[in-house]
Protein backbone atom coordinates (compact mmCIF):
# COMPACT_ATOMS: atom_id res chain seq x y z
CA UNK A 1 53.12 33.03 -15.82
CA UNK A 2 51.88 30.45 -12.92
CA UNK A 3 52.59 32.38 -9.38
CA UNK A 4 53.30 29.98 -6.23
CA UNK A 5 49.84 30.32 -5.58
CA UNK A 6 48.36 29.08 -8.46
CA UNK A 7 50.95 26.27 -8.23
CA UNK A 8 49.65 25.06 -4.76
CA UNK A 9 46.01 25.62 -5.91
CA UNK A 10 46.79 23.26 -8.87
CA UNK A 11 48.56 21.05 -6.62
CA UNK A 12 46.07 20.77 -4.28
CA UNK A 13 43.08 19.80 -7.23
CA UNK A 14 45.03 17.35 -8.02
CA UNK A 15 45.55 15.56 -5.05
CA UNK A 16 41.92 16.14 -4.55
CA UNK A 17 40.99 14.77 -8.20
CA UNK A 18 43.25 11.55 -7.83
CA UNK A 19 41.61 10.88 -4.32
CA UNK A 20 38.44 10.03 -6.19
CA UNK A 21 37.07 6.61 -6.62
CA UNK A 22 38.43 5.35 -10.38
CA UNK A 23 34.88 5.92 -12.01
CA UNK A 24 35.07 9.43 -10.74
CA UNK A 25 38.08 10.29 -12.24
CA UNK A 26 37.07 8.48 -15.63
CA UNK A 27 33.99 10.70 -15.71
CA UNK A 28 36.08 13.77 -16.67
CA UNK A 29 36.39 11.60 -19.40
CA UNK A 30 33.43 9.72 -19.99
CA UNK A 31 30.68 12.05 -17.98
CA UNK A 32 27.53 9.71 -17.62
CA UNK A 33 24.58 10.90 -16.90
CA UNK A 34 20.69 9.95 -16.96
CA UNK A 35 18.02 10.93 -19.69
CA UNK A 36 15.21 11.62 -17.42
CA UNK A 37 12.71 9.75 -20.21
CA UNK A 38 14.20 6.85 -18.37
CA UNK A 39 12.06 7.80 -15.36
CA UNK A 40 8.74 9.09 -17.31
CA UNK A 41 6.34 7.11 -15.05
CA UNK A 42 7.79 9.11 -12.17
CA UNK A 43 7.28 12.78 -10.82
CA UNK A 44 9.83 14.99 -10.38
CA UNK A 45 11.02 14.75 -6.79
CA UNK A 46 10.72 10.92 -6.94
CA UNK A 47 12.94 11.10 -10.69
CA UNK A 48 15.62 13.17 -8.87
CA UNK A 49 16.23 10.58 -5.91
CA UNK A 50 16.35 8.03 -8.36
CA UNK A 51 19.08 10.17 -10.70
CA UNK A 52 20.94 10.06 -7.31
CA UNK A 53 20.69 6.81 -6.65
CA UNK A 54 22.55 5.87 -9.80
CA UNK A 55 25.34 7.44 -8.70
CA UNK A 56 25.95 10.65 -11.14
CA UNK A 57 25.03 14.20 -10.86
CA UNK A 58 24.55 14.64 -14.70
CA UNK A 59 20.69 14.82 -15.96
CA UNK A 60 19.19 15.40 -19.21
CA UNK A 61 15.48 16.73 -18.70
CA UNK A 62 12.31 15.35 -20.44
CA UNK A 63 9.47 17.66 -20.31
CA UNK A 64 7.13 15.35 -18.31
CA UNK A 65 9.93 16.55 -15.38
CA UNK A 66 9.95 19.93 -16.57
CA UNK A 67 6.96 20.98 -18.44
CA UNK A 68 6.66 23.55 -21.38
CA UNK A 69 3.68 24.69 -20.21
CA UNK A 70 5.49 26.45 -16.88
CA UNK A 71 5.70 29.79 -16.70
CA UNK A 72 9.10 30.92 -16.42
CA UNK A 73 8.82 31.35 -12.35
CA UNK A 74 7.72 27.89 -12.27
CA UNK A 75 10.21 26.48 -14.66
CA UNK A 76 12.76 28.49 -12.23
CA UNK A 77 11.58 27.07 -9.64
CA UNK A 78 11.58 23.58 -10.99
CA UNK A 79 15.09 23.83 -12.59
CA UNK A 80 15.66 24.88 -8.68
CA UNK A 81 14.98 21.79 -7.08
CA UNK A 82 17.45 19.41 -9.25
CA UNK A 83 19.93 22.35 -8.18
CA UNK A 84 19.01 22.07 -4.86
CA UNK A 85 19.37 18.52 -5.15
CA UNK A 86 23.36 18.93 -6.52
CA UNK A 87 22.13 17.70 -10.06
CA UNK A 88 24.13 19.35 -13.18
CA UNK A 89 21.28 19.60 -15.64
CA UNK A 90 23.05 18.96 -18.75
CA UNK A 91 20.26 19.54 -21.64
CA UNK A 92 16.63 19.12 -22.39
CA UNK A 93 15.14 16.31 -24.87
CA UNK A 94 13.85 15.30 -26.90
CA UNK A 95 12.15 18.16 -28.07
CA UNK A 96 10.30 18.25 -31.63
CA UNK A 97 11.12 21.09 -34.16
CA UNK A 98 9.17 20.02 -37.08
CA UNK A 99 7.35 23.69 -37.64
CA UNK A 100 8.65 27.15 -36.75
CA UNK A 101 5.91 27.60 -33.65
CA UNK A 102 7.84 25.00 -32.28
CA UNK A 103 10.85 26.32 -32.44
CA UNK A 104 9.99 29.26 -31.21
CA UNK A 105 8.36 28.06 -27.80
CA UNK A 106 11.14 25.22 -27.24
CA UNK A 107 13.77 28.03 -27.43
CA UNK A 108 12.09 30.31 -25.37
CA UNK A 109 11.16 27.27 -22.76
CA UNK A 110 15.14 26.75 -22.58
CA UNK A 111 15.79 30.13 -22.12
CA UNK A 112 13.61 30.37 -19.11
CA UNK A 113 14.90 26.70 -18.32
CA UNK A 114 18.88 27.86 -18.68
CA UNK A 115 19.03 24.87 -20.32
CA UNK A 116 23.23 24.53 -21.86
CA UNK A 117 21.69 22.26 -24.43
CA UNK A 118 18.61 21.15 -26.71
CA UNK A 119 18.81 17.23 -27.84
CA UNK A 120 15.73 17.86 -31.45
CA UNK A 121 13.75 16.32 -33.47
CA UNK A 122 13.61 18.53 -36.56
CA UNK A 123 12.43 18.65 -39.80
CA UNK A 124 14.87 18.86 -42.21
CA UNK A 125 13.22 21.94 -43.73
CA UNK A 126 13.07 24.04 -40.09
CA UNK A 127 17.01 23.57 -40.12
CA UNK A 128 17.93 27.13 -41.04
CA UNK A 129 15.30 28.69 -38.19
CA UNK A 130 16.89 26.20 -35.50
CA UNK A 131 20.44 27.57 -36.60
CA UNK A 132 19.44 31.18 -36.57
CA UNK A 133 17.67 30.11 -33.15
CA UNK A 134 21.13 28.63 -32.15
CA UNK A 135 22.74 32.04 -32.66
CA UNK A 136 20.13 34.31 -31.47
CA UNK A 137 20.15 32.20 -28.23
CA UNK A 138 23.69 30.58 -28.06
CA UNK A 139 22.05 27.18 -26.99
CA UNK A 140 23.52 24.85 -28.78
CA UNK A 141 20.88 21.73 -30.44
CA UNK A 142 21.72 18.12 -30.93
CA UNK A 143 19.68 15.96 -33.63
CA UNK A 144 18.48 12.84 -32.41
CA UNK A 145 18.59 10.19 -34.61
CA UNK A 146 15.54 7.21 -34.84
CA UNK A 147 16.51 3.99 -36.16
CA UNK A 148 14.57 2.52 -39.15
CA UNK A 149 11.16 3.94 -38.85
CA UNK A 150 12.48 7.26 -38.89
CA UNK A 151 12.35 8.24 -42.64
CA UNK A 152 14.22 11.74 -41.87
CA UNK A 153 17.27 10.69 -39.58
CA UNK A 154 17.32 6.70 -38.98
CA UNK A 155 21.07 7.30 -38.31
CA UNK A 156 23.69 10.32 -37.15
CA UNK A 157 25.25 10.26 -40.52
CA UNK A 158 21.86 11.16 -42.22
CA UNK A 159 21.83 14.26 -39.99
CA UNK A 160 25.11 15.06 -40.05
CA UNK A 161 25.15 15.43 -44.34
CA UNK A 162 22.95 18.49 -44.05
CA UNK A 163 24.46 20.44 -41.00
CA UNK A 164 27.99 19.75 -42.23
CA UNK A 165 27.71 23.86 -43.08
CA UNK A 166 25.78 24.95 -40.28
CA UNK A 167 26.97 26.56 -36.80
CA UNK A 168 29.37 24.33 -34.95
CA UNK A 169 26.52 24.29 -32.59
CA UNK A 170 24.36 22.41 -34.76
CA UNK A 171 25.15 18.81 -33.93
CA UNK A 172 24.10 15.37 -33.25
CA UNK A 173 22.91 13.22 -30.51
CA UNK A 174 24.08 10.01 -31.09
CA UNK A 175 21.67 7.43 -29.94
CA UNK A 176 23.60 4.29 -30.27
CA UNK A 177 20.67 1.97 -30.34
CA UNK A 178 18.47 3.23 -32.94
CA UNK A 179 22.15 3.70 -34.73
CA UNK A 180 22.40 -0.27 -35.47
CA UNK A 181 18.79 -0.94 -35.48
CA UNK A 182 19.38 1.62 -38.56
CA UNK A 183 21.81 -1.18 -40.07
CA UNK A 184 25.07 1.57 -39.01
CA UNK A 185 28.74 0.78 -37.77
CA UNK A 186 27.90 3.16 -34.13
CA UNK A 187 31.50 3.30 -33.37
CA UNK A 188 32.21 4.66 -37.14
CA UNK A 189 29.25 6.54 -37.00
CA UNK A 190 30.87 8.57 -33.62
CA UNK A 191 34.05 9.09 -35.04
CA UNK A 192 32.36 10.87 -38.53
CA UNK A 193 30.65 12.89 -36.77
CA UNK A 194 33.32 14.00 -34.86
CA UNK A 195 33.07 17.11 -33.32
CA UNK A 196 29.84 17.70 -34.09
CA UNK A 197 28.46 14.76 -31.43
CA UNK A 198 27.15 16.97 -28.73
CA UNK A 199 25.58 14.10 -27.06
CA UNK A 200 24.70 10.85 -26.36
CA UNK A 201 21.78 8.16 -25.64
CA UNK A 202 23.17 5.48 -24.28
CA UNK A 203 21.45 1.62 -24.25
CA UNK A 204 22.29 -2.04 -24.91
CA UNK A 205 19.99 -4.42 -27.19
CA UNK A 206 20.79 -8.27 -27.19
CA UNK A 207 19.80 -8.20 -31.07
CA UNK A 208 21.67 -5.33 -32.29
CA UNK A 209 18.38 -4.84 -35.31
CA UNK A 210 15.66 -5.12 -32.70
CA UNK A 211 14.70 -2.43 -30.66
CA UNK A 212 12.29 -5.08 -28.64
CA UNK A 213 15.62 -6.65 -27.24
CA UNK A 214 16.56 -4.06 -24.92
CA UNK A 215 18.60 -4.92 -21.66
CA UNK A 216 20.86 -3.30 -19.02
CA UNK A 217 24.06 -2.06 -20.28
CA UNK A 218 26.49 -4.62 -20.53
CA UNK A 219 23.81 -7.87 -21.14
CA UNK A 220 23.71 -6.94 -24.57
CA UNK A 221 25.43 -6.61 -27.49
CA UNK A 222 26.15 -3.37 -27.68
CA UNK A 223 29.85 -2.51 -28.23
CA UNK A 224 30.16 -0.60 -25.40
CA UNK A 225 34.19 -0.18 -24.59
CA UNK A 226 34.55 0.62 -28.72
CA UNK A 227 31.87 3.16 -28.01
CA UNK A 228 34.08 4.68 -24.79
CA UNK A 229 37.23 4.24 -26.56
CA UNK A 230 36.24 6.15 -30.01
CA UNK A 231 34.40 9.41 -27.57
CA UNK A 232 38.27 9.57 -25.62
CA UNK A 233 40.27 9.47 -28.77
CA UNK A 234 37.92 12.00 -30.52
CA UNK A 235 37.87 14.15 -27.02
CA UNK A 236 33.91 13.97 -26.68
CA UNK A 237 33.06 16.68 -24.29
CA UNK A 238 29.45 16.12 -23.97
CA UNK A 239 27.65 13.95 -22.01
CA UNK A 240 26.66 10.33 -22.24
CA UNK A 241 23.11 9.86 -21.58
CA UNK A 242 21.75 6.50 -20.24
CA UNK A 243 18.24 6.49 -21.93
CA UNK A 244 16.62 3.36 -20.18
CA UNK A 245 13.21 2.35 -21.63
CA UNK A 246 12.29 -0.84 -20.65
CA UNK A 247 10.98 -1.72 -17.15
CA UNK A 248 9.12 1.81 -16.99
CA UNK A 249 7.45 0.94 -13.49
CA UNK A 250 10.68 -0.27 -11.78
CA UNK A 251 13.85 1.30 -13.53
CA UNK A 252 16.14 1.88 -10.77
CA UNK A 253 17.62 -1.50 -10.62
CA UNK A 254 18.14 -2.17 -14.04
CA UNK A 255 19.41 1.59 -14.51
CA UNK A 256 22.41 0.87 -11.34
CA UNK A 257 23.45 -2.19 -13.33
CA UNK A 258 23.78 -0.17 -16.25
CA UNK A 259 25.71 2.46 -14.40
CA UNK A 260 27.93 0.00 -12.26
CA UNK A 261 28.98 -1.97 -15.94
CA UNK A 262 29.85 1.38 -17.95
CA UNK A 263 31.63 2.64 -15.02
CA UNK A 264 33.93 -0.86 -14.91
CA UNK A 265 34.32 -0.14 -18.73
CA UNK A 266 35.38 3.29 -18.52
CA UNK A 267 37.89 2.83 -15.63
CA UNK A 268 39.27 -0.10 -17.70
CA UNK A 269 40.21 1.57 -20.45
């Protein structure tokens, strides 16, 4: 039973929630957030400024910003500064799982990490070590799929028919690009995998079949309010990643246009 307390506590979050600029509030929704890949050419205190600068507190670590090679103080005390910096680090990818060494060391660099998520490239045959890994550890793993020229998972749904069994925990990250470069429906593709889409890489391509066509979010062709609209009705609770991987030198702008059109999107829906 709610006491008066708890009413004016509620009360008071929710004045406090609808005070929030109409992005903000759509992000409880829709939480977008950076793939640090996007800022490979860039060390870590310059990436984390930049993650700022796009607006959102939500990162998703590559290794160049967080090395595997750290001892666990120094992964600590990396994992420390995006804290420091009010960053939410939301997962760690891509990460390779093709042999059980690997999956060994990637868990045990995320447990050091306290990483709430693992975005993999597996093999299809290391499947049943990840998922014991996934239990032993609680970490949850997403599969990342690679368009065309991956022959093991060009899209989510060729992931998602072998973990169909699996832990809950075993999932997909959906990265819509490679999705229709693999020839897929990205929108149909989200809603199959339902519940199991842990995550997100979000992009826009002006040919939908060309990965060389890459562009800012919203100068493409990429069916971006479908996209938003399918991860509502399904209840996504992940996040959604904005993997940027052209202008590797000078992101930032092109990464703020991204942010400022998927933000309009969202708050439009």
């Amino acid at each position: 039973m709610l006491t008066r307390r708890d009413l004016l506590k509620a009360t008071a979050f929710g004045a406090a929630a609808w005070s929030l600029p109409a992005w903000a509030r759509t992000e409880e929704k829709i939480r977008l957030g950076v793939a640090s890949y996007s800022l490979r050419n860039f060390k870590r205190p310059q990436a984390i400024e930049m993650v700022k600068a796009c607006g959102t507190v939500y990162v998703n670590i590559k290794s160049m910003h967080l090395p595997y090679d750290l001892s666990p103080e120094q992964l600590a005390a990396g994992r420390k500064e995006f804290d420091d910096a009010g960053l939410k680090i939301v997962g760690s990818g891509n990460n390779s799982m093709t042999k059980e060494a690997e999956i060994t060391k990637t868990f045990d660099y995320a447990v050091a990490a306290k990483f709430p998520l693992l975005v993999i490239a597996p093999h299809p045959d290391m499947l049943p070590k990840i998922e014991e890994a996934v239990k032993k550890t609680g970490i949850p793993v997403a599969i990342h799929n690679h368009g065309p020229e991956d022959k093991l998972f060009p899209a989510p749904s060729d992931a998602l028919k072998m973990i169909k069994d699996m832990d809950p925990r075993v999932g997909l990250c959906v990265d819509i690009g490679h999705t229709t470069r693999a020839g897929k429906d990205v929108v149909k593709e989200i809603a199959d995998g339902g519940a199991r889409v842990l995550d997100l890489h979000l992009k826009d391509l002006k040919d939908l079949k060309n990965s060389k066509t890459q562009v800012p979010v919203g100068e493409g062709a990429m069916p971006i309010a479908e996209i938003f609209k399918q991860l509502v009705k399904q209840n996504f609770a992940g996040y959604a990643n904005l993997e940027y991987e052209i202008d590797a030198n000078d992101p930032l702008p092109g990464m703020k246009k991204s942010f400022e059109f998927m933000r309009k999107v969202a708050a439009d829906l």
